[in-house]
N, C-alpha and C. Protein backbone atom coordinates (compact mmCIF):
# COMPACT_ATOMS: atom_id res chain seq x y z
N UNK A 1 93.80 114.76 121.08
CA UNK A 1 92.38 114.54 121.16
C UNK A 1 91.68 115.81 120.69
N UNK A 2 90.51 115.78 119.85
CA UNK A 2 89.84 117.12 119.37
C UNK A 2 89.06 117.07 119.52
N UNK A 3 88.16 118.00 120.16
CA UNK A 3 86.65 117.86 120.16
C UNK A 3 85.80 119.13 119.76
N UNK A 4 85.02 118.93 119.31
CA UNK A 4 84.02 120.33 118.97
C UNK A 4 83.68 121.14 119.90
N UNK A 5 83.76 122.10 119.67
CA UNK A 5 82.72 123.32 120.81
C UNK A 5 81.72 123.74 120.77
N UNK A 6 80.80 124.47 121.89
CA UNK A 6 79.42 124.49 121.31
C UNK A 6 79.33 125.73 120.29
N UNK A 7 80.50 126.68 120.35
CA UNK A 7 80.81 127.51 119.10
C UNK A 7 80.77 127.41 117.74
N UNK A 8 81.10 125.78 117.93
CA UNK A 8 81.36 125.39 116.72
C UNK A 8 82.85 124.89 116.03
N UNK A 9 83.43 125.78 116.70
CA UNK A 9 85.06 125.19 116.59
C UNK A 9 85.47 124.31 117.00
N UNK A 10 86.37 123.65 116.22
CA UNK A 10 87.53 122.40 117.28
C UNK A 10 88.42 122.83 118.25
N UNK A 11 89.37 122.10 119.13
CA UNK A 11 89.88 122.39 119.92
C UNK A 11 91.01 120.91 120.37
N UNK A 12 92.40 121.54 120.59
CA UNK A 12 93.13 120.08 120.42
C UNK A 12 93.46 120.29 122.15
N UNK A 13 93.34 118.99 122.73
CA UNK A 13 93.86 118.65 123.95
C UNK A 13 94.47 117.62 124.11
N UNK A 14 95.43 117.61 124.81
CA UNK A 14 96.56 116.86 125.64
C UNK A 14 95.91 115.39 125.92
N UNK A 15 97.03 114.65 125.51
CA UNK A 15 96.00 112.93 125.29
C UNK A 15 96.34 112.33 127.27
N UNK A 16 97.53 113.24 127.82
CA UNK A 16 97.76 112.98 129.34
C UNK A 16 97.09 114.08 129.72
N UNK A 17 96.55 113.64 131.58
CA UNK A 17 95.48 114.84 132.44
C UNK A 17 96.59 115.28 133.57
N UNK A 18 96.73 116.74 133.13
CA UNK A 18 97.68 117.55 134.13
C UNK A 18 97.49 117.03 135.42
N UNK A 19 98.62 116.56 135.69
CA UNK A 19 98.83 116.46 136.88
C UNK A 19 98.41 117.70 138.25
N UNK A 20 98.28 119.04 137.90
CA UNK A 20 98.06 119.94 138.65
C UNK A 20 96.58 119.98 139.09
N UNK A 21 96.30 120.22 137.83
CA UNK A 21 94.89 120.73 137.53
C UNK A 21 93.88 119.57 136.89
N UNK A 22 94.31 118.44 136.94
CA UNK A 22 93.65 117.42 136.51
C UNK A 22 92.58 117.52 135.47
N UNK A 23 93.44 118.26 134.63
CA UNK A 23 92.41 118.52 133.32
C UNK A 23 93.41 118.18 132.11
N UNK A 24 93.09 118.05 130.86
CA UNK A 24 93.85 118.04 129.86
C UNK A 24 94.21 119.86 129.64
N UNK A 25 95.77 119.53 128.88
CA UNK A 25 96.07 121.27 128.48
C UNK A 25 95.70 121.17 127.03
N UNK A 26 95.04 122.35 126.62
CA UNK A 26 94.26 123.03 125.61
C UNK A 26 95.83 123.08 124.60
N UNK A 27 95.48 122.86 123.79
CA UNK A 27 96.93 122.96 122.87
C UNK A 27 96.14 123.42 121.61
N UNK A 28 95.36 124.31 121.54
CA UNK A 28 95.14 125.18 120.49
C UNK A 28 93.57 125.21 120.15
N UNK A 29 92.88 126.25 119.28
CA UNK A 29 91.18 126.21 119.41
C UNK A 29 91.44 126.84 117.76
N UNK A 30 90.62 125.48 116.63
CA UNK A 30 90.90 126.18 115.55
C UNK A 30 89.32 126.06 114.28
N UNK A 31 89.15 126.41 113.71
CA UNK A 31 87.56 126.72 113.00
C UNK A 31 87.34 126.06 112.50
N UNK A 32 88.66 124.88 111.82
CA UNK A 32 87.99 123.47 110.82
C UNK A 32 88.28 122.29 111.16
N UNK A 33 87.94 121.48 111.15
CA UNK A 33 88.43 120.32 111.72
C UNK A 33 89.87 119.76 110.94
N UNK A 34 89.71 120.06 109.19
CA UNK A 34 90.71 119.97 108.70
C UNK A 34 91.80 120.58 109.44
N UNK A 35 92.13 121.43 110.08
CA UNK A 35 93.09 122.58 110.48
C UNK A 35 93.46 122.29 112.08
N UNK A 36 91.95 121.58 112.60
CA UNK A 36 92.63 121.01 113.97
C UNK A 36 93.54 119.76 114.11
N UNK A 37 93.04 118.48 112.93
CA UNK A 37 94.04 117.85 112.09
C UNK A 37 95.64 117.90 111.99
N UNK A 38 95.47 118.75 111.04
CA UNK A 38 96.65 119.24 110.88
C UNK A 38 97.82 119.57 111.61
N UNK A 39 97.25 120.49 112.33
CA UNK A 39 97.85 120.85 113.51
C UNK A 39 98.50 119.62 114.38
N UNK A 40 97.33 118.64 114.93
CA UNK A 40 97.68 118.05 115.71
C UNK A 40 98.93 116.57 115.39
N UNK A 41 98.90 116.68 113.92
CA UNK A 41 99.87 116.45 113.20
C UNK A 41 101.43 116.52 113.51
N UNK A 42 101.40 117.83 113.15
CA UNK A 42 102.55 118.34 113.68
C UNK A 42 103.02 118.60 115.12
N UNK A 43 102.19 118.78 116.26
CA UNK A 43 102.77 118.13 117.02
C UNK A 43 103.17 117.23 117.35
N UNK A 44 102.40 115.62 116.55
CA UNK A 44 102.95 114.76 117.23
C UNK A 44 104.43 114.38 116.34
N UNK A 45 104.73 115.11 115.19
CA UNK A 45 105.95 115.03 114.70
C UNK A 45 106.46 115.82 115.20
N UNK A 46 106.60 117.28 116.04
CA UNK A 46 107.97 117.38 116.80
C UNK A 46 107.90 116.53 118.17
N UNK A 47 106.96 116.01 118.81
CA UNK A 47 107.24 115.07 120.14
C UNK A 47 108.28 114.20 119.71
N UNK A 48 108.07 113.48 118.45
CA UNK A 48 108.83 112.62 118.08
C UNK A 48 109.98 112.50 117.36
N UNK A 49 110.68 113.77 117.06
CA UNK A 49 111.61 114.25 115.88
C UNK A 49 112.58 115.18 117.02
C-alpha cells in the first residue's frame, strides 16, 4: 500500500496491521511514486520467489 506524505514523498506499508502495535510496518519512504512502485514490486516478488 503507498501513500503520499504531507512532505511530499511516498511511503510503502504493510498490506497486514501489526499485530503488536496495530499499525501497518513502514517498509520504506521514497521521493517518486515511480520508485515507490518499483520497489514495492520487488517485494512482492521475493514474498513469492
Amino acid at each position: 500500500m503507498i501513500r503520499k506524505l504531507k512532505s511530499g514523498q511516498y511511503r510503502i506499508y504493510s498490506k497486514k496491521v501489526d499485530p503488536e502495535t496495530h499499525k501497518r510496518k513502514n517498509l520504506g519512504t521514497f521521493d517518486s511514486l515511480d520508485a515507490a512502485k518499483k520497489h514495492e514490486k520487488e517485494i512482492q516478488y521475493f514474498k513469492h520467489h
